[in-house]
Protein backbone atom coordinates (compact mmCIF):
# COMPACT_ATOMS: atom_id res chain seq x y z
CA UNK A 1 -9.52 42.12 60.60
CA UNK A 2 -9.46 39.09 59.20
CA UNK A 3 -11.33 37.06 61.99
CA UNK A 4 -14.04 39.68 61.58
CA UNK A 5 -14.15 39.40 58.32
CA UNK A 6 -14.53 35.01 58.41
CA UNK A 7 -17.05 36.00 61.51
CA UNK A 8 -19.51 37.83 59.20
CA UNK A 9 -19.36 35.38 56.71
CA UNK A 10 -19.53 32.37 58.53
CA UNK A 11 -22.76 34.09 60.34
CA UNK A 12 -24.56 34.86 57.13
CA UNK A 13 -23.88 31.54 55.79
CA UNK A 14 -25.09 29.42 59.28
CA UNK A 15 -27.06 31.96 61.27
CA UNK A 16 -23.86 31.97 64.05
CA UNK A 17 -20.47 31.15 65.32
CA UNK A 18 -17.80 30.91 68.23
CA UNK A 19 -14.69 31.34 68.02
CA UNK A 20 -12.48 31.03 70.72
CA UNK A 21 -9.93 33.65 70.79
CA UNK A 22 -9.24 35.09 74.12
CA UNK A 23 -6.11 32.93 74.33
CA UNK A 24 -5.11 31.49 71.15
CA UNK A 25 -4.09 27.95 70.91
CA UNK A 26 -0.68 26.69 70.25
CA UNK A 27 0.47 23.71 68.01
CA UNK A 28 3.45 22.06 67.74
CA UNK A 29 4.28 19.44 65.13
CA UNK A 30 7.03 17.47 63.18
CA UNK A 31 7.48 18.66 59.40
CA UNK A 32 8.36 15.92 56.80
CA UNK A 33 12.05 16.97 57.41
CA UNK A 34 12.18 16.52 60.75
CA UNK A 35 12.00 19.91 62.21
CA UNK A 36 9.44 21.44 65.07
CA UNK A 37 7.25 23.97 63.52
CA UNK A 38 4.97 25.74 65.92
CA UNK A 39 1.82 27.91 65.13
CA UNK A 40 -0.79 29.51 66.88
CA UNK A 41 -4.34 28.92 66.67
CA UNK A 42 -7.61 30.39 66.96
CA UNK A 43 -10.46 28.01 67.26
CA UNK A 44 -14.06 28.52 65.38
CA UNK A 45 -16.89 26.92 65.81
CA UNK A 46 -20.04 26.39 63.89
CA UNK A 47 -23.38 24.54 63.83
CA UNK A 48 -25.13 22.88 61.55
CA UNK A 49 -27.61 20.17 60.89
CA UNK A 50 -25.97 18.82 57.65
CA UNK A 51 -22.22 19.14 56.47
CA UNK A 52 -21.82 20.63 52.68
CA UNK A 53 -18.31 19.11 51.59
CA UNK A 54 -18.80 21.02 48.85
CA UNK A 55 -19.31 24.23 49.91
CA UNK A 56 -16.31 23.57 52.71
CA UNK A 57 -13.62 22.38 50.56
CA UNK A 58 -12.95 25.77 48.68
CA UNK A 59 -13.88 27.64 51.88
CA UNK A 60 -10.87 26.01 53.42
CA UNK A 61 -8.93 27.27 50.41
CA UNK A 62 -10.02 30.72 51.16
CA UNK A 63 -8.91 30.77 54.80
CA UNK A 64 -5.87 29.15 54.17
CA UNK A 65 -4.97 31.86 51.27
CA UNK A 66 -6.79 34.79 53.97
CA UNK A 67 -4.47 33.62 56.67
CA UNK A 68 -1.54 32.68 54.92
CA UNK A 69 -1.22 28.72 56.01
CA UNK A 70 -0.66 26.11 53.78
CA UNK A 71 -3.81 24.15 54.97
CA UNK A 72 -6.72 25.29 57.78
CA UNK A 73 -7.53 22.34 59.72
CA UNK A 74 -11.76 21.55 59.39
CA UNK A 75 -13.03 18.55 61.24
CA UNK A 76 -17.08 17.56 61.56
CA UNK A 77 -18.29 16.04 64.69
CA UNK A 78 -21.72 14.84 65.30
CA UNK A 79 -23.18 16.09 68.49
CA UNK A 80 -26.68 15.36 70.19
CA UNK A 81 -28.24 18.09 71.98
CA UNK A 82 -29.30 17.28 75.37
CA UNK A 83 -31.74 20.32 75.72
CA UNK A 84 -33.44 20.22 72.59
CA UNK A 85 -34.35 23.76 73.12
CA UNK A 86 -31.19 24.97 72.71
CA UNK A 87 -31.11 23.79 68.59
């Protein structure tokens, strides 16, 4: 429910997404104290031709309160369509 519910707002606000959830993704890390921690992961996707800070910053907030994690992971990458048909 939740997915769904970041789906439909993530489409109103850019028009589309992917997320890749078929299998989710698992991560593995090293807390401050030392111990493995372990999570799994579901991977969305947007596009967009310019990147609002503002408006992600408290978004982030939002999913991390909506799917209980201390921090949701939101990286930017600059990408250059080869078919420029397709954007």
């Amino acid at each position: 429910m939740f997915l769904a519910v970041t789906r439909e707002e993530l489409v109103t606000t850019f028009g589309g997404v992917t997320a890749y959830s078929r299998t989710p993704a698992e991560g593995v890390w090293t807390d401050p104290e030392g111990d493995l921690q372990q999570d799994r992961m579901v991977m969305v996707e947007v596009v967009t031709s310019t990147l609002d800070q503002a408006w992600w910053q408290p978004y982030s907030k939002r999913l991390a309160e909506r799917f209980a994690q201390d921090v949701i992971h939101i990286r930017a990458l600059a990408v250059e369509l080869i078919d420029t048909r397709a954007g």
